[in-house]
C-alpha atoms as a PDB file:
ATOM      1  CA  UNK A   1       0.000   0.000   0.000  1.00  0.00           C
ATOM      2  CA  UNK A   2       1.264   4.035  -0.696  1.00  0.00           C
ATOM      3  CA  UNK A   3       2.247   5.992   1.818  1.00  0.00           C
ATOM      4  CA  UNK A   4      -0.732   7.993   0.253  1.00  0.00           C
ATOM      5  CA  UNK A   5      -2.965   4.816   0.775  1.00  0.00           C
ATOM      6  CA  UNK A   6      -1.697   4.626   4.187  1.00  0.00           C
ATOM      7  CA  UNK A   7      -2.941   8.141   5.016  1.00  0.00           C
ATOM      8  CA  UNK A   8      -6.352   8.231   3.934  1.00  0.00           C
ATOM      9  CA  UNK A   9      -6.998   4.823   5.770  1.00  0.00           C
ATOM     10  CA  UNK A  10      -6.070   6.091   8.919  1.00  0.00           C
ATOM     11  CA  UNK A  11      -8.179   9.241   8.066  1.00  0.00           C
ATOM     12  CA  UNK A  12     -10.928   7.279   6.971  1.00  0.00           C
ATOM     13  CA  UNK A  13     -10.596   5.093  10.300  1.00  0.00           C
ATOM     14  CA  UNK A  14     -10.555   8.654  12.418  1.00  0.00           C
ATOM     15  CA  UNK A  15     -13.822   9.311  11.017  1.00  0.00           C
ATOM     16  CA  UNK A  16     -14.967   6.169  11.815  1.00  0.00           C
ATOM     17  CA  UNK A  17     -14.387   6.552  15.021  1.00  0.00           C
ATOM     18  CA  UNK A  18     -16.020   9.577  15.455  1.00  0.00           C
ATOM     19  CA  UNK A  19     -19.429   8.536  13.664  1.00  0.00           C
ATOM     20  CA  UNK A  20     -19.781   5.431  16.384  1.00  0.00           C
ATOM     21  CA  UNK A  21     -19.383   8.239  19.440  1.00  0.00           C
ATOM     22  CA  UNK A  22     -22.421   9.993  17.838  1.00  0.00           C
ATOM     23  CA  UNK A  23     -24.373   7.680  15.987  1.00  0.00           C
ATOM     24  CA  UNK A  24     -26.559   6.280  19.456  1.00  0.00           C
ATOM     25  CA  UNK A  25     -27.243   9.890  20.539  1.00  0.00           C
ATOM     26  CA  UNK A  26     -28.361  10.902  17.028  1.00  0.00           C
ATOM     27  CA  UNK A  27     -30.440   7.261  16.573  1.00  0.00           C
ATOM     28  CA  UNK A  28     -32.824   8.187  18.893  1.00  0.00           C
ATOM     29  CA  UNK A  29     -33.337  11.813  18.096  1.00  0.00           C
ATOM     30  CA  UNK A  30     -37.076  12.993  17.198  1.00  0.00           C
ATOM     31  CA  UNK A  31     -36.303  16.213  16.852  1.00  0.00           C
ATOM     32  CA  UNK A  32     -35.561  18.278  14.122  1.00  0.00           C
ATOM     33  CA  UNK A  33     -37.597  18.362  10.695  1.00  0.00           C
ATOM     34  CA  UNK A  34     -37.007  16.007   8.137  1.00  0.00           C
ATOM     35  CA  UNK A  35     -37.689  17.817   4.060  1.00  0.00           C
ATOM     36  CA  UNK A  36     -38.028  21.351   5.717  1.00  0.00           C
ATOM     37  CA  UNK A  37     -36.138  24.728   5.693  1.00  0.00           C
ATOM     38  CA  UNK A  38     -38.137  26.090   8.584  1.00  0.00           C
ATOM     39  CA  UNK A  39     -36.992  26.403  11.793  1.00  0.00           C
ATOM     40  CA  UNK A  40     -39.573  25.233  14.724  1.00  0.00           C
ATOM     41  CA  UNK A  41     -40.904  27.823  17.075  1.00  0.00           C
ATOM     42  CA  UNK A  42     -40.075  27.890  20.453  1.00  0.00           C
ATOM     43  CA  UNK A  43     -42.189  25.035  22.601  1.00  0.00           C
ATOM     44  CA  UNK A  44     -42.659  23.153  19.816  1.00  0.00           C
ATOM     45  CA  UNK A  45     -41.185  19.642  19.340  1.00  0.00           C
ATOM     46  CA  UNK A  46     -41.106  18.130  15.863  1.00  0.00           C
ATOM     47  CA  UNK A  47     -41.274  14.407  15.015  1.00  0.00           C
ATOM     48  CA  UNK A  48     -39.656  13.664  11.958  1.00  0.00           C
ATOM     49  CA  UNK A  49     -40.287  10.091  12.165  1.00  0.00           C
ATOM     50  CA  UNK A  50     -43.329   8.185  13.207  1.00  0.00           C
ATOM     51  CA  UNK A  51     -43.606   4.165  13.188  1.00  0.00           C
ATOM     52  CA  UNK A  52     -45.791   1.843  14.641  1.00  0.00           C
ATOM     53  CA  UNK A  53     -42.921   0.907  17.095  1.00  0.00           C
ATOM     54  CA  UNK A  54     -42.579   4.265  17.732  1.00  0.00           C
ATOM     55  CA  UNK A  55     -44.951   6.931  17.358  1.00  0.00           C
ATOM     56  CA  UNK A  56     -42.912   9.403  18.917  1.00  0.00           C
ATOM     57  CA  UNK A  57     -45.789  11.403  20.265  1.00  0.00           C
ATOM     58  CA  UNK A  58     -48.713  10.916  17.571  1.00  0.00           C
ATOM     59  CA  UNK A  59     -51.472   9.095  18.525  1.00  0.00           C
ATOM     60  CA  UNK A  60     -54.824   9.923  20.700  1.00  0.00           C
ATOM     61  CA  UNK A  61     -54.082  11.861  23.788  1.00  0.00           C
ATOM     62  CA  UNK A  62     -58.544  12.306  24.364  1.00  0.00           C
ATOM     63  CA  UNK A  63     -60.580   9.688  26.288  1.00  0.00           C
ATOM     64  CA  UNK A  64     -63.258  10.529  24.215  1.00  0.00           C
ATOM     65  CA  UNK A  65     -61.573   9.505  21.229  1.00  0.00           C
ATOM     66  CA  UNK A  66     -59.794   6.206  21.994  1.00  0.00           C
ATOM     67  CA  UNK A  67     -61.296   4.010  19.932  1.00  0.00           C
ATOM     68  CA  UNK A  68     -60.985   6.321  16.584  1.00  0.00           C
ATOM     69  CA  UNK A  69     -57.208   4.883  15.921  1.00  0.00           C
ATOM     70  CA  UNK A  70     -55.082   5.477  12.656  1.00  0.00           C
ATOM     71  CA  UNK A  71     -52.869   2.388  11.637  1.00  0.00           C
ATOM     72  CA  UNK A  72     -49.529   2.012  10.473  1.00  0.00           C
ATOM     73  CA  UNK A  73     -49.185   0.763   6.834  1.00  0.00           C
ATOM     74  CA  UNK A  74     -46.822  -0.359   4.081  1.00  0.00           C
ATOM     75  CA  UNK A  75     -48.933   1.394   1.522  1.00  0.00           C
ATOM     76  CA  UNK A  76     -47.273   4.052  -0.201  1.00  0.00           C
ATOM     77  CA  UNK A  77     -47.931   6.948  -0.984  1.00  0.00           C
ATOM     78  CA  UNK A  78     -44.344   9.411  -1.512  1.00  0.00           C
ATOM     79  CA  UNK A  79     -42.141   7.563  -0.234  1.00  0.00           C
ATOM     80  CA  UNK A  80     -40.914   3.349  -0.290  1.00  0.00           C
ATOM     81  CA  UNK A  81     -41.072   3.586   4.045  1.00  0.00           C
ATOM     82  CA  UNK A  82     -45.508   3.172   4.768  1.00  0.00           C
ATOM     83  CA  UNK A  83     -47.881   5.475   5.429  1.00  0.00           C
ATOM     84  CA  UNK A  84     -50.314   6.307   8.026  1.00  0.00           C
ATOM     85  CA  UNK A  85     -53.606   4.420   7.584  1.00  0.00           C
ATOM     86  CA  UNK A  86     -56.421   6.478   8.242  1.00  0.00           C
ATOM     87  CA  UNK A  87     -59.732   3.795   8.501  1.00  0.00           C
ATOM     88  CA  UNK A  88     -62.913   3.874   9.945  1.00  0.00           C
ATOM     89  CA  UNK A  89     -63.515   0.358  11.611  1.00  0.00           C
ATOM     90  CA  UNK A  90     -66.233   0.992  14.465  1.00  0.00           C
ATOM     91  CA  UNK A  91     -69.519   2.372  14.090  1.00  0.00           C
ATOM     92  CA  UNK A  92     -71.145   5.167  15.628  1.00  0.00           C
ATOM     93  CA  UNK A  93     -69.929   7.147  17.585  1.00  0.00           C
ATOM     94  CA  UNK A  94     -66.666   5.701  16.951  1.00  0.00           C
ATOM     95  CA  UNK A  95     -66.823   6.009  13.352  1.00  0.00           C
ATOM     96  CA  UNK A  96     -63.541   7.770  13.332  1.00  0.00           C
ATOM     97  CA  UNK A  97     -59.826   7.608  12.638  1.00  0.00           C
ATOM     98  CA  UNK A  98     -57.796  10.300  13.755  1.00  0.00           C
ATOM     99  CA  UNK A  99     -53.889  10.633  15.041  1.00  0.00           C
ATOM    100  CA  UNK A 100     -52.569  13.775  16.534  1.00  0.00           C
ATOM    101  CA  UNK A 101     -49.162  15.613  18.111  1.00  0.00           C
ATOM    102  CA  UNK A 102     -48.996  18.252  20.363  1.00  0.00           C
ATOM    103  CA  UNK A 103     -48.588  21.597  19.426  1.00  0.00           C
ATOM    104  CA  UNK A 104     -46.951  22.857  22.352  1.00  0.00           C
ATOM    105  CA  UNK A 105     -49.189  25.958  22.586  1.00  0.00           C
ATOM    106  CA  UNK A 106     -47.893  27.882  19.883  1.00  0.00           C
ATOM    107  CA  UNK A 107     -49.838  31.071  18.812  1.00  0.00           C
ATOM    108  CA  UNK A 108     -52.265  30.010  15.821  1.00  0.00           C
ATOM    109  CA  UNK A 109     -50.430  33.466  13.916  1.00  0.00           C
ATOM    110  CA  UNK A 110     -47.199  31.777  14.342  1.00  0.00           C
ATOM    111  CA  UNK A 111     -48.157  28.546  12.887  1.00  0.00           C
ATOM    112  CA  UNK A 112     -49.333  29.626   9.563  1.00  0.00           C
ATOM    113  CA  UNK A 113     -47.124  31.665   8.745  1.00  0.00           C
ATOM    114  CA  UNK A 114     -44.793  27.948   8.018  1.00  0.00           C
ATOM    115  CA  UNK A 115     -46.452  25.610   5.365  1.00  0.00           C
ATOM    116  CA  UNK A 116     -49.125  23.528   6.518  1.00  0.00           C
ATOM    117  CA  UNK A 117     -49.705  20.073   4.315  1.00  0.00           C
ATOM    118  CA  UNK A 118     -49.516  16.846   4.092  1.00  0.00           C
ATOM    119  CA  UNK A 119     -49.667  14.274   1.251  1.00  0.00           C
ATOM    120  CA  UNK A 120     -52.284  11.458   0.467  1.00  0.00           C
ATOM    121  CA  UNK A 121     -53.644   8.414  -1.222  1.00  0.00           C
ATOM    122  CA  UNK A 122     -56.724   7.947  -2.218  1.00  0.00           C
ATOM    123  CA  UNK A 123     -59.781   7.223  -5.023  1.00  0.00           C
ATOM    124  CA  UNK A 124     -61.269  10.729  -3.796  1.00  0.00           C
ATOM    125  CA  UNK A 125     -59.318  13.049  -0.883  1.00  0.00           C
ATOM    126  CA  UNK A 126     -61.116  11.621   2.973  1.00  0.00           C
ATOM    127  CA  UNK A 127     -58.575  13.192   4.914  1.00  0.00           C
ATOM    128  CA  UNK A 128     -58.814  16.091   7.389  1.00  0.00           C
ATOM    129  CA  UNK A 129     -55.823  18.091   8.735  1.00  0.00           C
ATOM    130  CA  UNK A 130     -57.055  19.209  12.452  1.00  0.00           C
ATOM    131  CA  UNK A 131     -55.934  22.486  14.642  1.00  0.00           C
ATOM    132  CA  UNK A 132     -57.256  22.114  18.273  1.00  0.00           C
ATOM    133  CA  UNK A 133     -57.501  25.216  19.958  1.00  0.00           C
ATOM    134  CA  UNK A 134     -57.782  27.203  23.055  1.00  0.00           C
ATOM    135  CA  UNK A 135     -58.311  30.963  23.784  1.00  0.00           C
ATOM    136  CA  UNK A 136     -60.420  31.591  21.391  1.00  0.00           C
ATOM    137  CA  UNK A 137     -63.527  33.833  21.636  1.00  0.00           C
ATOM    138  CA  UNK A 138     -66.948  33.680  21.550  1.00  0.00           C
ATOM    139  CA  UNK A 139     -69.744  35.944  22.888  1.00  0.00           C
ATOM    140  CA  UNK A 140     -71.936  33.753  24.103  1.00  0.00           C
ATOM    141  CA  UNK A 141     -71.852  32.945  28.509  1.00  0.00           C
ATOM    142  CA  UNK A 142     -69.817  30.208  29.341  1.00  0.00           C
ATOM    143  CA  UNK A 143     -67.538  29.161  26.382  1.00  0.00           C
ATOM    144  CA  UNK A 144     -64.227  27.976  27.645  1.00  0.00           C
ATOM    145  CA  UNK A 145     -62.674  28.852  24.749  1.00  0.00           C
ATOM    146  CA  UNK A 146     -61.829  25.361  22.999  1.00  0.00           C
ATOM    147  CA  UNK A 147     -62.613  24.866  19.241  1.00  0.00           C
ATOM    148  CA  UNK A 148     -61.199  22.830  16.662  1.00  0.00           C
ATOM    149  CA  UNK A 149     -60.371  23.954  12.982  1.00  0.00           C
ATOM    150  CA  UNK A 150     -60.474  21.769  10.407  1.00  0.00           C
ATOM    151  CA  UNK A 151     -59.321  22.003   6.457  1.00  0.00           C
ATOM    152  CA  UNK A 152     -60.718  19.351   4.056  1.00  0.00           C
ATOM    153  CA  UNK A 153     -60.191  19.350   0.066  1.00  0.00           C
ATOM    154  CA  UNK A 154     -63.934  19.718  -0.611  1.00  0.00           C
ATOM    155  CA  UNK A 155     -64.389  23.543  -1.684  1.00  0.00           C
ATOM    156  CA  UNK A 156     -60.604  23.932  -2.019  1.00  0.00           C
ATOM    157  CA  UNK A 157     -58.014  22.873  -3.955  1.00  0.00           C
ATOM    158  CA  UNK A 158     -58.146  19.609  -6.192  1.00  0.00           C
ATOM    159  CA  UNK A 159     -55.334  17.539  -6.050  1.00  0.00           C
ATOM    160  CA  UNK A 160     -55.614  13.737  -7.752  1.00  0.00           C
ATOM    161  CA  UNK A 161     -54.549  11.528  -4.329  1.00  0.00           C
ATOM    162  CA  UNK A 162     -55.395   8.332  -6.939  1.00  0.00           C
ATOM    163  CA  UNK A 163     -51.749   7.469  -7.100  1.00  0.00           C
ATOM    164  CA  UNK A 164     -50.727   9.963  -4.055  1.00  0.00           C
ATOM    165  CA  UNK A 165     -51.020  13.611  -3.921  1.00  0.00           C
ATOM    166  CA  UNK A 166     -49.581  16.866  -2.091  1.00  0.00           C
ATOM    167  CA  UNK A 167     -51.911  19.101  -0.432  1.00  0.00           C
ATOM    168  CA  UNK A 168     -49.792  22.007  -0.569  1.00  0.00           C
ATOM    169  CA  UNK A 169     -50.004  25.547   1.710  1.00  0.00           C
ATOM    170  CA  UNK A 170     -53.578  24.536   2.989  1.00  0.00           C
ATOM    171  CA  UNK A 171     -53.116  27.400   5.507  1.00  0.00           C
ATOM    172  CA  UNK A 172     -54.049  29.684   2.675  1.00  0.00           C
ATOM    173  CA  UNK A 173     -57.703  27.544   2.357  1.00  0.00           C
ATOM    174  CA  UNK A 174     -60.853  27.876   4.062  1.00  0.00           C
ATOM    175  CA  UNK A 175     -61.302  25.907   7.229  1.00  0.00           C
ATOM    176  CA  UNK A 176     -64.370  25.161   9.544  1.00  0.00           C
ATOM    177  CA  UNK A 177     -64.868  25.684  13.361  1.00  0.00           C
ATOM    178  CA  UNK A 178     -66.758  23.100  14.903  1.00  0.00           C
ATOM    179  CA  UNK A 179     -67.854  26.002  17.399  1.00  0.00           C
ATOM    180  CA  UNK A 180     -68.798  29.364  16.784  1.00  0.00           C
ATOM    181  CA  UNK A 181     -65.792  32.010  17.175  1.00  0.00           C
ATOM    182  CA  UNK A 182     -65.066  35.278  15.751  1.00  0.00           C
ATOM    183  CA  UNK A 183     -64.317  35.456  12.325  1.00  0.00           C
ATOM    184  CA  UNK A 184     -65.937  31.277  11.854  1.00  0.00           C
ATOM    185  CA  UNK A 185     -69.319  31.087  12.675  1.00  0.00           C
ATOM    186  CA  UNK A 186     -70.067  27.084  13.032  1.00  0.00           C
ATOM    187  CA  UNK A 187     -70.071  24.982   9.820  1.00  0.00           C
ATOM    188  CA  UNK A 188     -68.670  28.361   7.722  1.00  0.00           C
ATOM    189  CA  UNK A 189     -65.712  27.781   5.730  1.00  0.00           C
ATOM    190  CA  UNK A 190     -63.484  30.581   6.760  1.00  0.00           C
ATOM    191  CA  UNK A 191     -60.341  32.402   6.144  1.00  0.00           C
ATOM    192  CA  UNK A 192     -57.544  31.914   9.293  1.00  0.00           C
ATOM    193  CA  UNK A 193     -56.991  35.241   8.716  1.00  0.00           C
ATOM    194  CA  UNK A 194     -60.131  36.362  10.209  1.00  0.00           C
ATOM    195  CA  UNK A 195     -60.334  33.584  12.482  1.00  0.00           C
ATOM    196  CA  UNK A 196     -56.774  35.361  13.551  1.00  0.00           C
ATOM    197  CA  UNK A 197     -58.054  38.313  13.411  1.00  0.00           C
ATOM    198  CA  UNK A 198     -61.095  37.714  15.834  1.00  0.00           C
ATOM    199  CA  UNK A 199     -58.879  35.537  17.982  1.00  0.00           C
ATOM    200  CA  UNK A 200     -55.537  37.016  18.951  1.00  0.00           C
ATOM    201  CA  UNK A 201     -55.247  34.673  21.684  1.00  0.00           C
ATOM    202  CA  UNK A 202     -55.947  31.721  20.457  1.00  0.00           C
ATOM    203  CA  UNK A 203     -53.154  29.303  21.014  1.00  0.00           C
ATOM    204  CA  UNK A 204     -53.087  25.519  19.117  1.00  0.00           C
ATOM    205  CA  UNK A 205     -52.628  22.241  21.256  1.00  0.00           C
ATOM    206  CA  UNK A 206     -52.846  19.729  19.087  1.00  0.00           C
ATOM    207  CA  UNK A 207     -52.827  19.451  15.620  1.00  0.00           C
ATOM    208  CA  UNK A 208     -52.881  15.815  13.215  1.00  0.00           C
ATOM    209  CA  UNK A 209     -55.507  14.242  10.343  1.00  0.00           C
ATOM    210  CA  UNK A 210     -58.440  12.290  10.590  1.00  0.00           C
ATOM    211  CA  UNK A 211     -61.169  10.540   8.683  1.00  0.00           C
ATOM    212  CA  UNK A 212     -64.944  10.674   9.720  1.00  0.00           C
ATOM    213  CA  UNK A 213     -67.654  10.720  10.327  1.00  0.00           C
ATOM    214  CA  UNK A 214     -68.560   7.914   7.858  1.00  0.00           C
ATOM    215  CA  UNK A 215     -69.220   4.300   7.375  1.00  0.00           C
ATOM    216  CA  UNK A 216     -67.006   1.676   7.979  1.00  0.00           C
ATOM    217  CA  UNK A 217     -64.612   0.748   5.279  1.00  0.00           C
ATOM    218  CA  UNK A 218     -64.040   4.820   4.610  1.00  0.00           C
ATOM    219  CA  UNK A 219     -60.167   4.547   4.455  1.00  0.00           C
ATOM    220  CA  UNK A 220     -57.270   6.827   3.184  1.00  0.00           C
ATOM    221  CA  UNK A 221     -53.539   6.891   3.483  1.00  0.00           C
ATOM    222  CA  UNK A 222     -51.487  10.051   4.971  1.00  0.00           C
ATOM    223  CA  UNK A 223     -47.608  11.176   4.795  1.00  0.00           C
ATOM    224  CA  UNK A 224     -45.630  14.089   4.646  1.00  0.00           C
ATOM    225  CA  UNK A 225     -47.773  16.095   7.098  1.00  0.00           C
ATOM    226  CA  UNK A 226     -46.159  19.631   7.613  1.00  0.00           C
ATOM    227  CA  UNK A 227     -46.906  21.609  10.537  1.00  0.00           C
ATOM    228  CA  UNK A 228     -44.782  24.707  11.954  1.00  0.00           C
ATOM    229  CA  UNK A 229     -41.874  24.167   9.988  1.00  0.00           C
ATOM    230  CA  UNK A 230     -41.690  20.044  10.719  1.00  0.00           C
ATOM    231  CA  UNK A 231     -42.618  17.274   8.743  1.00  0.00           C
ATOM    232  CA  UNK A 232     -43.532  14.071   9.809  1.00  0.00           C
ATOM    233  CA  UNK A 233     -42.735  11.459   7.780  1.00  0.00           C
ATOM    234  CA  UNK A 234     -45.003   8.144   8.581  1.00  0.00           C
ATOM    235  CA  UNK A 235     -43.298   4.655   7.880  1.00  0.00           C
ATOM    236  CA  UNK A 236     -44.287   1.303   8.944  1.00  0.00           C
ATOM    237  CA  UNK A 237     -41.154  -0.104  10.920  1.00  0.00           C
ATOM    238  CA  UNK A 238     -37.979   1.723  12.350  1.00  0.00           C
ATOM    239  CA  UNK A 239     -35.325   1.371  10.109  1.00  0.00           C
ATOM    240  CA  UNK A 240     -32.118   0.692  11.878  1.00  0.00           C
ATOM    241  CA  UNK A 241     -29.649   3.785  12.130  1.00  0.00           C
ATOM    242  CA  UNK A 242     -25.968   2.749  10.703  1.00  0.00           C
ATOM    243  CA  UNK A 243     -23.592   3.462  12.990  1.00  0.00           C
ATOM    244  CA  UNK A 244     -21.764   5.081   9.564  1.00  0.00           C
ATOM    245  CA  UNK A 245     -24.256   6.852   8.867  1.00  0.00           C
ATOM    246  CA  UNK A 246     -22.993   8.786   5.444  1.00  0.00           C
ATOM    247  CA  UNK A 247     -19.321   7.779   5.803  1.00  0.00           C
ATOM    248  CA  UNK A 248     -20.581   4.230   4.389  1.00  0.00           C
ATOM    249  CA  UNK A 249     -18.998   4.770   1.289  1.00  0.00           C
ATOM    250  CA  UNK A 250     -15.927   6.704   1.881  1.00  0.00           C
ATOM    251  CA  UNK A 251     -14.149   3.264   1.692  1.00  0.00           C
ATOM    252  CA  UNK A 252     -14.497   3.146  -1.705  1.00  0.00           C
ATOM    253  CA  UNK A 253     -12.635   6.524  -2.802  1.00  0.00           C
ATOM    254  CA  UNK A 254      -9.481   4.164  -0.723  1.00  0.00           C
ATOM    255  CA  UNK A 255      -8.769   2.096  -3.942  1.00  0.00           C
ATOM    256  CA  UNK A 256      -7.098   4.956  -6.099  1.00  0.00           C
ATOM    257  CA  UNK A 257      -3.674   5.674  -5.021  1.00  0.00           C
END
């Protein structure tokens, strides 16, 4: 071997060395956004990975809506990795699928002003993206202040999800309160600038995609979601981390001297 040889063997081995001191910390890591320029705001956590091993925080944080699980699949829709299976399976008034992450209380005006998306799979678009609030107002006595946007493709945009599709920027689409607020009255598609507007307070908890209500069999497959400058890519199985990680092939460039 050259003396050249030599040298870039025992660099290559230095590097090595290095990658297997980092590569457990960074195997584990959930943080961090995954196809994305944006930076996360503060109190927000991003998952760029979610399996059915480990859903690093999706899933159904409500007791009221336990039984209205998403599954994991190997369907795909962007990628070769799965996809989150949206599927009703119980009746009413489970006839629901929904998965969701916390927000970490970010102010709804700081969250749209990052893409908000996510890609899907279907015959016809099913899917809803969901914003669950608090601090928002309404007049009438007694509200507490909790209301939950949602944005579906019906009377917006019209991507084909036959083969997999990319609901791009939905923040810029009309969305529906489930309560009436300022700027949404119930049932009204509305602008989240007014809704803004009307509710300067209003912070987001949770956020995720859902299916329902509908009968059972009403399915649809989900990836890509982007949320406040994250997104969430949704495979079936970890994939183990190499220990290499991108120094994998720098054994090769050793065979010219």
């Amino acid at each position: 071997m050259s003396r050249n040889s030599t040298r870039r063997l025992g660099f290559a081995f230095a590097l090595v060395g290095a990658a297997a001191l980092t590569a457990p910390a960074l195997a584990g890591a959930t943080t961090g956004s995954l196809g994305s320029s944006d930076a996360p705001a503060a109190g927000f956590t991003c998952s760029a990975l979610s399996t059915e091993t480990t859903p690093n925080g999706w899933g159904i944080p409500f007791d009221d809506e336990k039984n209205q699980l998403a599954f994991y699949s190997d369907t795909k829709v962007l990628d070769d990795d799965g996809s989150l299976k949206l599927d009703i399976v119980k009746a009413s008034p489970d006839n629901r699928s929904a998965w969701y992450h916390s927000a970490g209380s970010i102010p709804l005006a700081d969250a749209v002003k990052n893409e908000i998306g996510f890609a899907e799979k279907a015959p016809t678009s099913q899917a809803s993206f969901q914003l669950r609030l608090t601090g928002t107002t309404n007049a009438a006595a007694g509200e507490n202040g909790f209301a939950t946007l949602y944005w579906v493709a019906n009377g917006n945009e019209s991507v084909d999800t036959t083969t997999g599709g990319t609901h791009t920027n939905i923040q810029n689409g009309k969305w529906i309160s489930t309560r009436d607020i300022v700027g949404a009255p119930r049932n009204v598609p509305s602008d989240l600038d007014d809704i803004i507007a009307g509710n300067p307070g209003a912070t987001i908890e949770h956020y995720g995609v859902s299916v329902g209500r509908g009968e059972i069999g009403t399915s649809t497959h989900v990836d890509a979601v982007k949320f406040n400058g994250c997104t969430t890519n949704f495979a079936l199985k970890d994939e183990p981390a190499s220990p290499f990680g991108s120094l994998g092939n720098i054994f090769g460039s050793l065979s010219a001297s």
